[in-house]
C-alpha atoms as a PDB file:
ATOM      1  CA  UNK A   1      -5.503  -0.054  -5.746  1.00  0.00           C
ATOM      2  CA  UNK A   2      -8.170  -1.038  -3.616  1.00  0.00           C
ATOM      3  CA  UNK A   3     -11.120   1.346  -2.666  1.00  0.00           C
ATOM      4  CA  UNK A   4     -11.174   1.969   1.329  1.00  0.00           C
ATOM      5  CA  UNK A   5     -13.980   0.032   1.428  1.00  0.00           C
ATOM      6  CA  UNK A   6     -12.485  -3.292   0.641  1.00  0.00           C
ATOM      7  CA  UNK A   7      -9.526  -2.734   2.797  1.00  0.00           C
ATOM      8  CA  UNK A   8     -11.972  -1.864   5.887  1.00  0.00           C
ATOM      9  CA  UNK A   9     -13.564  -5.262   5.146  1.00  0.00           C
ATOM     10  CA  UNK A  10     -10.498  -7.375   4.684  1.00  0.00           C
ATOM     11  CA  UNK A  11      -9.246  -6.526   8.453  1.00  0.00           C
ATOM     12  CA  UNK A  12     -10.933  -8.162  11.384  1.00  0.00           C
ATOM     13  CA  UNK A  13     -13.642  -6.912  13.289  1.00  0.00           C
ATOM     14  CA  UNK A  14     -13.167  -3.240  14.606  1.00  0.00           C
ATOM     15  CA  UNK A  15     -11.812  -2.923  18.633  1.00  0.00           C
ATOM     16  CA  UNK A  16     -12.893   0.231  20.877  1.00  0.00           C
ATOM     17  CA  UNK A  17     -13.003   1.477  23.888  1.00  0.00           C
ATOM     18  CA  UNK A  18     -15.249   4.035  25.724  1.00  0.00           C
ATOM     19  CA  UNK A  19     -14.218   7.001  27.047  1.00  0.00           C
ATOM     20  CA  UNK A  20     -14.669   6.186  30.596  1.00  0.00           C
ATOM     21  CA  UNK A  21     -13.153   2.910  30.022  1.00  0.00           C
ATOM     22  CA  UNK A  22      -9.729   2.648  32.008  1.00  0.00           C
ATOM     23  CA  UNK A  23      -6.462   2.954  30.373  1.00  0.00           C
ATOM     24  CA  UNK A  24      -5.231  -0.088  31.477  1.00  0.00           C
ATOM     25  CA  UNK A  25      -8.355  -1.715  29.684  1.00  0.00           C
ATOM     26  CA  UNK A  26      -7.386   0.132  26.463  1.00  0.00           C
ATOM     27  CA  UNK A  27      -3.593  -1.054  27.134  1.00  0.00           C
ATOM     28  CA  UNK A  28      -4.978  -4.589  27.449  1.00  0.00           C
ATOM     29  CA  UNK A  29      -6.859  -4.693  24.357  1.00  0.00           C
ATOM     30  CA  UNK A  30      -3.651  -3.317  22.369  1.00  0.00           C
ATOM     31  CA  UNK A  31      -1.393  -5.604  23.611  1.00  0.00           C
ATOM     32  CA  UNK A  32      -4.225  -8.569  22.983  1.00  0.00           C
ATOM     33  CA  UNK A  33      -4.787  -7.686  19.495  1.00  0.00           C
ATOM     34  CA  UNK A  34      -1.654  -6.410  18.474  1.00  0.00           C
ATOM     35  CA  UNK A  35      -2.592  -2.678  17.433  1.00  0.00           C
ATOM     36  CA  UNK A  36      -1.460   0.690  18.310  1.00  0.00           C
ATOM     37  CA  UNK A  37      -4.519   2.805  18.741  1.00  0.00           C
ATOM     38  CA  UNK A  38      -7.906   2.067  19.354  1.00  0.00           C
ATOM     39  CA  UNK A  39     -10.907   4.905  18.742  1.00  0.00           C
ATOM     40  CA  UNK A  40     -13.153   6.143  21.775  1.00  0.00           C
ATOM     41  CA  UNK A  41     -16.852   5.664  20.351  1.00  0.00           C
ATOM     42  CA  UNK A  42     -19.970   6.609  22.530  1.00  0.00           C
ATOM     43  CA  UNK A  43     -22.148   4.688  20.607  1.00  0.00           C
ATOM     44  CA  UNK A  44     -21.040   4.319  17.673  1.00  0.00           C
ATOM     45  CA  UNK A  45     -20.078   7.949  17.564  1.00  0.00           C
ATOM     46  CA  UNK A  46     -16.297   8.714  17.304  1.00  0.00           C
ATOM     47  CA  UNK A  47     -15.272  10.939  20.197  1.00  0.00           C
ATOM     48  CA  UNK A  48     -11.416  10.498  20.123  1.00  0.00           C
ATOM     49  CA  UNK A  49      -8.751   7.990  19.725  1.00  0.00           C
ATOM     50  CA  UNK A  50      -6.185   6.304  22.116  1.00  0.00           C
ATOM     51  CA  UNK A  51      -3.119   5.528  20.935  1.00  0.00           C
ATOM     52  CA  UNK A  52       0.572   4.298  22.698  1.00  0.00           C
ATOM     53  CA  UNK A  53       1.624   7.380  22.230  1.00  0.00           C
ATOM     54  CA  UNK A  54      -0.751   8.728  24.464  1.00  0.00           C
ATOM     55  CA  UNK A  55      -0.444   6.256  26.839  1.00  0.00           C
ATOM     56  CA  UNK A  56       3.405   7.186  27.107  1.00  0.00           C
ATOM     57  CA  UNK A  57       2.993  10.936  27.069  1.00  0.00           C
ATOM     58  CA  UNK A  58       0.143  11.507  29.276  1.00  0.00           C
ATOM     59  CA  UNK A  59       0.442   8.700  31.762  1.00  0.00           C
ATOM     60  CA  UNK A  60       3.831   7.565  31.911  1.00  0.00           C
ATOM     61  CA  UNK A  61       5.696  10.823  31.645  1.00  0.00           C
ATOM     62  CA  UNK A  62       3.038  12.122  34.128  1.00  0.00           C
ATOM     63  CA  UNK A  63       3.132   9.144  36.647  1.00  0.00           C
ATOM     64  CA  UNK A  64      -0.664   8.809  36.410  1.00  0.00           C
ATOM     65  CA  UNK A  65      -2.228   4.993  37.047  1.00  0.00           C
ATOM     66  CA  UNK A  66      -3.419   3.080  34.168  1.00  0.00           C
ATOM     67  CA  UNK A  67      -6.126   1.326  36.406  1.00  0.00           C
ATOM     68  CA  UNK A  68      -7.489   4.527  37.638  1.00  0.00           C
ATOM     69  CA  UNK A  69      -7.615   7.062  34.584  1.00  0.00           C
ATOM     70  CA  UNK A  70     -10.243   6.664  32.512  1.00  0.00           C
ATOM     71  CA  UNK A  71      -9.577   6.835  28.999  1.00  0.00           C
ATOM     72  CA  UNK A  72     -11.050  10.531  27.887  1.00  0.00           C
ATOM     73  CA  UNK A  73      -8.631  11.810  29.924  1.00  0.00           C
ATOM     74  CA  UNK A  74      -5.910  11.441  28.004  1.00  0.00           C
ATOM     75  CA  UNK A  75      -7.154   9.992  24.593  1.00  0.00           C
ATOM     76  CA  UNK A  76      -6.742  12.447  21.397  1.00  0.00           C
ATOM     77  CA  UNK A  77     -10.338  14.485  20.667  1.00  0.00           C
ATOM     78  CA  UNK A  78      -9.457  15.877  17.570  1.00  0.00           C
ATOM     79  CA  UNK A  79      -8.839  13.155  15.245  1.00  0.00           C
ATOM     80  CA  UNK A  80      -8.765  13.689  11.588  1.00  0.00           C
ATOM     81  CA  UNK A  81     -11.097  11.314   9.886  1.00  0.00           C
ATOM     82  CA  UNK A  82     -11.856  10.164   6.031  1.00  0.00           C
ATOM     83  CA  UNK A  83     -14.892   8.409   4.359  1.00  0.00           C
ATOM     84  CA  UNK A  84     -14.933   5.817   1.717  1.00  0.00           C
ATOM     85  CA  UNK A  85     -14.492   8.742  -1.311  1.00  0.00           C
ATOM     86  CA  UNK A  86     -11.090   8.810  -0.220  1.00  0.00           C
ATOM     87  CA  UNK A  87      -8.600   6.944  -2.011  1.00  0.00           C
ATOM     88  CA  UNK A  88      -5.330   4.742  -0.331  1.00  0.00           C
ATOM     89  CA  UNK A  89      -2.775   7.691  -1.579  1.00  0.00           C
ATOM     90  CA  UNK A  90      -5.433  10.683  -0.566  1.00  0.00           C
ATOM     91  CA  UNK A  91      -5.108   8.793   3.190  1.00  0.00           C
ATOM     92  CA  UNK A  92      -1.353   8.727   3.027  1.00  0.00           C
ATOM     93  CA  UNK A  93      -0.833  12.114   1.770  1.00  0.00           C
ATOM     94  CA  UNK A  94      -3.030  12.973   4.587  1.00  0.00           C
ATOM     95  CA  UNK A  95      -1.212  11.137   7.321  1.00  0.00           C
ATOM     96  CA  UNK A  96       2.150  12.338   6.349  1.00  0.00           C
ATOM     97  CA  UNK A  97       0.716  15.689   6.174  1.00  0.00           C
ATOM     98  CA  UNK A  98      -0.442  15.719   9.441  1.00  0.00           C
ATOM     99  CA  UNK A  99       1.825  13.026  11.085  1.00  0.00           C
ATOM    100  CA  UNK A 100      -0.562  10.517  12.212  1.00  0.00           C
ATOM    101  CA  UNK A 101      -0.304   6.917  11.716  1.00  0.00           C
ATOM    102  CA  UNK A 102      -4.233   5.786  12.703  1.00  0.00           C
ATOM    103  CA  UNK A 103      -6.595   6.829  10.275  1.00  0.00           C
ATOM    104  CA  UNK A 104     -10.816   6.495  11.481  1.00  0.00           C
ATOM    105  CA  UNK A 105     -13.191   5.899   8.706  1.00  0.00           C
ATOM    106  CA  UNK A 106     -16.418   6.798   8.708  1.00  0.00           C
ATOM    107  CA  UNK A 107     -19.305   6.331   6.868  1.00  0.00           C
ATOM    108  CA  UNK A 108     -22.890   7.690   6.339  1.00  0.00           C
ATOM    109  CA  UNK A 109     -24.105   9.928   9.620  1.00  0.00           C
ATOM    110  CA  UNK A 110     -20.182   9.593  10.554  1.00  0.00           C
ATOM    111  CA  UNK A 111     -20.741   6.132  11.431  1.00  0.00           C
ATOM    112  CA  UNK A 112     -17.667   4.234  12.221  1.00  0.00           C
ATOM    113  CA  UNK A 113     -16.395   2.324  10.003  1.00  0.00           C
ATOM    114  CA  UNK A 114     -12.818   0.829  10.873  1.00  0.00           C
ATOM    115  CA  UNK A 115      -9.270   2.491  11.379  1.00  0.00           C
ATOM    116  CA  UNK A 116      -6.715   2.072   8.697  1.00  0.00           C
ATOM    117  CA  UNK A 117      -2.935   2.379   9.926  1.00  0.00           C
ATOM    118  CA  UNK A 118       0.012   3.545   7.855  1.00  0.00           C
ATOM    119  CA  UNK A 119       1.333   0.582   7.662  1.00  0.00           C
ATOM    120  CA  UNK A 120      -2.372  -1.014   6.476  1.00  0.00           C
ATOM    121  CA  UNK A 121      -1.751   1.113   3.556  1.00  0.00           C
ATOM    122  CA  UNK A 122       1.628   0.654   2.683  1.00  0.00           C
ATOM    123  CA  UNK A 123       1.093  -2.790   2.446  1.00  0.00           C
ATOM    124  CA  UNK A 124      -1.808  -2.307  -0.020  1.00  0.00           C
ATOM    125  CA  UNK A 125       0.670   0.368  -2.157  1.00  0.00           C
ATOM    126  CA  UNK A 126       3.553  -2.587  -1.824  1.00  0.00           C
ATOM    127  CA  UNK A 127       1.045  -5.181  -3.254  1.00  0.00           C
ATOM    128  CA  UNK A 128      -0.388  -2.808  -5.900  1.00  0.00           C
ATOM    129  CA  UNK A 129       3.404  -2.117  -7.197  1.00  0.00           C
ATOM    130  CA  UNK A 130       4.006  -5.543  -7.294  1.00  0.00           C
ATOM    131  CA  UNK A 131       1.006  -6.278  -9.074  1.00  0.00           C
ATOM    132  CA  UNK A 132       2.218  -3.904 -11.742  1.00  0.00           C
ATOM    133  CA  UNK A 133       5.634  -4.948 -12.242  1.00  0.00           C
ATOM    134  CA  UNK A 134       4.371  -8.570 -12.450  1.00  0.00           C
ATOM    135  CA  UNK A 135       2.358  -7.346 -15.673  1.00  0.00           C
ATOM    136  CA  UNK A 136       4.968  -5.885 -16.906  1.00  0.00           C
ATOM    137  CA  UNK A 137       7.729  -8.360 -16.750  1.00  0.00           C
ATOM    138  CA  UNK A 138       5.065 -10.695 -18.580  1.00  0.00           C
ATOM    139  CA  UNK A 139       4.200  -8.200 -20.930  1.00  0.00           C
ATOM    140  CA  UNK A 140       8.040  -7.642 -21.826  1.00  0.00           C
ATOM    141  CA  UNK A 141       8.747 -11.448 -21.648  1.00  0.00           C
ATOM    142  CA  UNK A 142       5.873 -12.506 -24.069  1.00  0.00           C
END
């Protein structure tokens, strides 16, 4: 499979909020993009991450307004990271492990990197597999 690295590079450019960005902002740039989390970076420091399921358990369930809470608020600040040493089924195991589905990487001085989702890497495992039984059916057919 793939190292991290080239999977980081084949997505599009990295979206983020700040943390005193407002939710609805955040909300807005999910929907535009198509994504379900976005990380909170001061800087380029990672400070937390903002997913959907934030959105529906700590502003809908709570009947808070999206155009008035800022994002730290409500956005996840302990967020289990990985660097480039890790490999696609190290992040997996990890996310099933600890039942996430957004995955920050980070790179030297815990720069951020990108985010990897579950399904980022399933897709890379399904092409991988595919990639093997292709070799083999031509290996067994020659």
């Amino acid at each position: 499979m793939r190292p991290l690295q080239q999977l980081i590079e084949a997505k599009r450019s990295m979206v983020s909020v700040g943390p005193e960005d407002t939710v609805f902002t955040a909300l807005t740039l999910l929907a535009q993009f198509d994504i379900g989390a976005l990380p909170v970076l001061e800087g380029n420091r990672l400070v937390g991450i903002f997913s959907e399921r934030d959105y529906a358990r700590k502003i809908v369930l709570k009947g808070k307004a999206s155009k008035e809470t800022p994002v730290r608020e409500i956005m996840s600040e302990k967020v289990t990271c990985v660097t480039l040493k890790e490999t696609v089924e190290e992040c997996m195991a990890l996310m099933t492990d600890k039942h996430i589905r957004h995955l920050p990487v980070l790179g030297a001085d815990n720069q951020m990197l990108g985010i990897l989702s579950i399904g980022d890497l399933v897709k890379e495992t399904i092409s991988h597999q595919k990639f093997t039984i292709d070799q083999l059916v031509h290996y067994i057919q020659n």
